[in-house]
Protein backbone atom coordinates (compact mmCIF):
# COMPACT_ATOMS: atom_id res chain seq x y z
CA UNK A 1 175.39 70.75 -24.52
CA UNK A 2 174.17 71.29 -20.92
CA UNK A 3 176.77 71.50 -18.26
CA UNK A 4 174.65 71.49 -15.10
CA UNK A 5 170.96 70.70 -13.74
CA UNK A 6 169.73 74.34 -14.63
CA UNK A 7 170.56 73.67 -18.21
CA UNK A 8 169.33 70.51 -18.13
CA UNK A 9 166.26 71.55 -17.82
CA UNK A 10 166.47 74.65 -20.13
CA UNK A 11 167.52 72.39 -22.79
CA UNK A 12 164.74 69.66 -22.07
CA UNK A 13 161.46 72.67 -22.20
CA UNK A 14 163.06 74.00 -25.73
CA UNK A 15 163.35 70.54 -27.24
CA UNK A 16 160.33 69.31 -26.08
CA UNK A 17 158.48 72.70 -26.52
CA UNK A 18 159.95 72.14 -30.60
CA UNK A 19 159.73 68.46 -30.79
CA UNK A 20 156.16 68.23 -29.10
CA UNK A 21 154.82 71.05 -30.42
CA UNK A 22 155.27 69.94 -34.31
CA UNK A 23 154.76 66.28 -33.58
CA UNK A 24 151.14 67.45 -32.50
CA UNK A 25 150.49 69.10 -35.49
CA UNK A 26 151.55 66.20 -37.75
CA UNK A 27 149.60 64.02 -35.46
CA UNK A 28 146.37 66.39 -35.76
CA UNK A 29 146.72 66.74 -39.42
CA UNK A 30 146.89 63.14 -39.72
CA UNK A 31 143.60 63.43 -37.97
CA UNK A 32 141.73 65.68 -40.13
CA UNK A 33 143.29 64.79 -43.26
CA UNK A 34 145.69 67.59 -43.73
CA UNK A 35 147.80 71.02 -42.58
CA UNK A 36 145.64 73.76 -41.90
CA UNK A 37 146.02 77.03 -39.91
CA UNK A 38 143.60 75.96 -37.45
CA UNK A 39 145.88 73.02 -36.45
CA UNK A 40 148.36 75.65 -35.09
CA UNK A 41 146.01 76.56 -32.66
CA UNK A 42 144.67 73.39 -31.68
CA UNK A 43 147.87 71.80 -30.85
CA UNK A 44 148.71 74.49 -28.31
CA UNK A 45 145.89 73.04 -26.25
CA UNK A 46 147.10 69.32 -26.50
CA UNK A 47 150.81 70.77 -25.88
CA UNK A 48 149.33 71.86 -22.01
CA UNK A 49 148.82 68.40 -21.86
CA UNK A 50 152.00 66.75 -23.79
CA UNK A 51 154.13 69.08 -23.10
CA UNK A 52 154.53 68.40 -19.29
CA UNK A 53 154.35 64.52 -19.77
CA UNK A 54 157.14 64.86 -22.34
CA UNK A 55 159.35 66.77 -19.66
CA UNK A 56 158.85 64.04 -17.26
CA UNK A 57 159.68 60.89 -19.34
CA UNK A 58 162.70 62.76 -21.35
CA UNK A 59 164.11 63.81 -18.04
CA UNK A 60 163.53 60.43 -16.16
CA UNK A 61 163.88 57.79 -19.06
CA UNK A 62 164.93 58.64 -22.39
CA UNK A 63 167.21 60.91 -21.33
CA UNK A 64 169.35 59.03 -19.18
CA UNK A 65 169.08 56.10 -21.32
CA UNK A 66 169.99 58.05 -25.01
CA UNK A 67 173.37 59.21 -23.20
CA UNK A 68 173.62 56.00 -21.60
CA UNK A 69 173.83 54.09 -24.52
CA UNK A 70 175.46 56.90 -26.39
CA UNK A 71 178.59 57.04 -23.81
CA UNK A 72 179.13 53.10 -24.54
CA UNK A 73 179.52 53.72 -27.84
CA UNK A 74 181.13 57.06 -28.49
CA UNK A 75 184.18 58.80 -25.51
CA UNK A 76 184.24 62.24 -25.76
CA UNK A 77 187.47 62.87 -25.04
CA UNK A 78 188.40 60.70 -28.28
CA UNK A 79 185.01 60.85 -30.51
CA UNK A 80 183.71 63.97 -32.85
CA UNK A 81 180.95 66.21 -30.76
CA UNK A 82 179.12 65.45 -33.97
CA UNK A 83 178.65 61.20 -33.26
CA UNK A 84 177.88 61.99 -29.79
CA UNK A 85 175.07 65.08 -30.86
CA UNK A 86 173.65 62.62 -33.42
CA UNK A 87 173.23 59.62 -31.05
CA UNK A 88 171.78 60.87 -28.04
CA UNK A 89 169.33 62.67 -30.47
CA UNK A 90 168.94 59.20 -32.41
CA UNK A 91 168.24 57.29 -28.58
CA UNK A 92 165.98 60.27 -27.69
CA UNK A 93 163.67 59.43 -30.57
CA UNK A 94 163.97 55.90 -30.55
CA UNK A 95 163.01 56.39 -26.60
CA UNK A 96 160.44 59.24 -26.52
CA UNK A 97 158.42 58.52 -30.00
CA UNK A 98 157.03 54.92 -28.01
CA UNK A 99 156.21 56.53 -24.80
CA UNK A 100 154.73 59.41 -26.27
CA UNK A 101 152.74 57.53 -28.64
CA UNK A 102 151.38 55.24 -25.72
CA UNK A 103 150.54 58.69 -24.03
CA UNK A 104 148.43 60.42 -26.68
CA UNK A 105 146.81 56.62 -27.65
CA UNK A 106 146.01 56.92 -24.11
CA UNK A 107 145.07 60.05 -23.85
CA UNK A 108 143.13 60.88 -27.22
CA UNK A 109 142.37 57.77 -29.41
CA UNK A 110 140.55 56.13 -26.81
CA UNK A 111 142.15 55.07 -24.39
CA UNK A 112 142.04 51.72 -22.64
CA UNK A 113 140.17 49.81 -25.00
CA UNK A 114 140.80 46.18 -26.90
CA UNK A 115 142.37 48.25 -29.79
CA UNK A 116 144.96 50.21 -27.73
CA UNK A 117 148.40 47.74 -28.52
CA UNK A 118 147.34 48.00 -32.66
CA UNK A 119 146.38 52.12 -32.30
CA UNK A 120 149.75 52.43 -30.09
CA UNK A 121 151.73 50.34 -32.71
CA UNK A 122 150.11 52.80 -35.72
CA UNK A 123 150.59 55.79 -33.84
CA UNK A 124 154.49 54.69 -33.17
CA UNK A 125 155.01 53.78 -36.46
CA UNK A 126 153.64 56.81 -38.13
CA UNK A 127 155.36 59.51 -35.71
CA UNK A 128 158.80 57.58 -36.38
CA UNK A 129 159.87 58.53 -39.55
CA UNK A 130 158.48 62.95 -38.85
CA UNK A 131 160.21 62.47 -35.53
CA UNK A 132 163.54 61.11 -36.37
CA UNK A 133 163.27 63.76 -39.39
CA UNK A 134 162.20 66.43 -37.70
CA UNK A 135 164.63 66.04 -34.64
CA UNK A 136 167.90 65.74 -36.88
CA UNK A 137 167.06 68.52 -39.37
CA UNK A 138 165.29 71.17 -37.61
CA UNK A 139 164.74 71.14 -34.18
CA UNK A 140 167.85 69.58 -32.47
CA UNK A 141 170.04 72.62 -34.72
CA UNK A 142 167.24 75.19 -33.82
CA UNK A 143 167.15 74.26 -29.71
CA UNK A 144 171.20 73.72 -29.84
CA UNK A 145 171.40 77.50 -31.37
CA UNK A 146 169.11 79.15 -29.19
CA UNK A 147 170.55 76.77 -26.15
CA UNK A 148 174.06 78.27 -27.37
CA UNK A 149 172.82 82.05 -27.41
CA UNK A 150 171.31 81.35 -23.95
CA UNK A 151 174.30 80.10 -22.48
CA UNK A 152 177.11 81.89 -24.15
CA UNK A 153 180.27 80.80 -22.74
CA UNK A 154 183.14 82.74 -22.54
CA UNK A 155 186.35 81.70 -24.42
């Protein structure tokens, strides 16, 4: 876990580099009606775009919210690093699938139009269940590994 602002942000670019990056791709395939190997490539150009919005709202909002809410619940001089690992990445999700969702409705499914609450409420629901998945099982472990090679600590 991050001990200071440098790592803060370290940690923040690999998760949302991970996160973003695949939610993208699910989101495109969605699109198109499927995985292909093109969709690799396409989602690096929306990520130019995602990627720097995600930084913002994880490091301003969701962030500080997921470990606010996670240090009511959980102390971690008392609690397993394991309940307090699982919650902030359970508030991160339940923070950052919303406001990302609003951002690519925004952004590319038409923006401001009549339909943007019911495309925004779609686009939520159908990124919850991938990001919640994808977050617990893959890329929380993944960034937390290379996070830990990054900044060994000596023992």
């Amino acid at each position: 876990m991050p001990k200071n602002f440098l790592q803060e942000i370290v940690f923040t670019v690999l998760m949302v580099f991970v996160m973003v990056y695949a939610m993208i791709c699910y989101n495109i395939s969605l699109s198109i009606g499927g995985l292909s190997n093109k969709v690799f490539l396409m989602a690096f150009h929306e990520l130019i775009i995602m990627g720097p919005i995600a930084i913002i709202l994880d490091m301003l909002i969701a962030g500080p919210l997921a470990k606010k809410i996670t240090f009511k619940l959980f102390n971690p001089e008392e609690d397993k690093i394991l309940w307090i690992i699982l919650s902030i990445s359970v508030c991160s999700v339940w923070f950052m699938c919303p406001l990302m969702s609003l951002a690519a409705t925004i952004i590319f499914k038409g923006g401001f139009q009549k339909e943007i609450i019911s495309i925004w409420l779609e686009t939520t629901a159908l990124n919850y269940p991938m990001a919640l998945l994808w977050q617990l099982f893959f890329a929380g472990p993944v960034v937390r590994k290379i996070f830990g090679l990054i900044f060994k600590e000596n023992k």
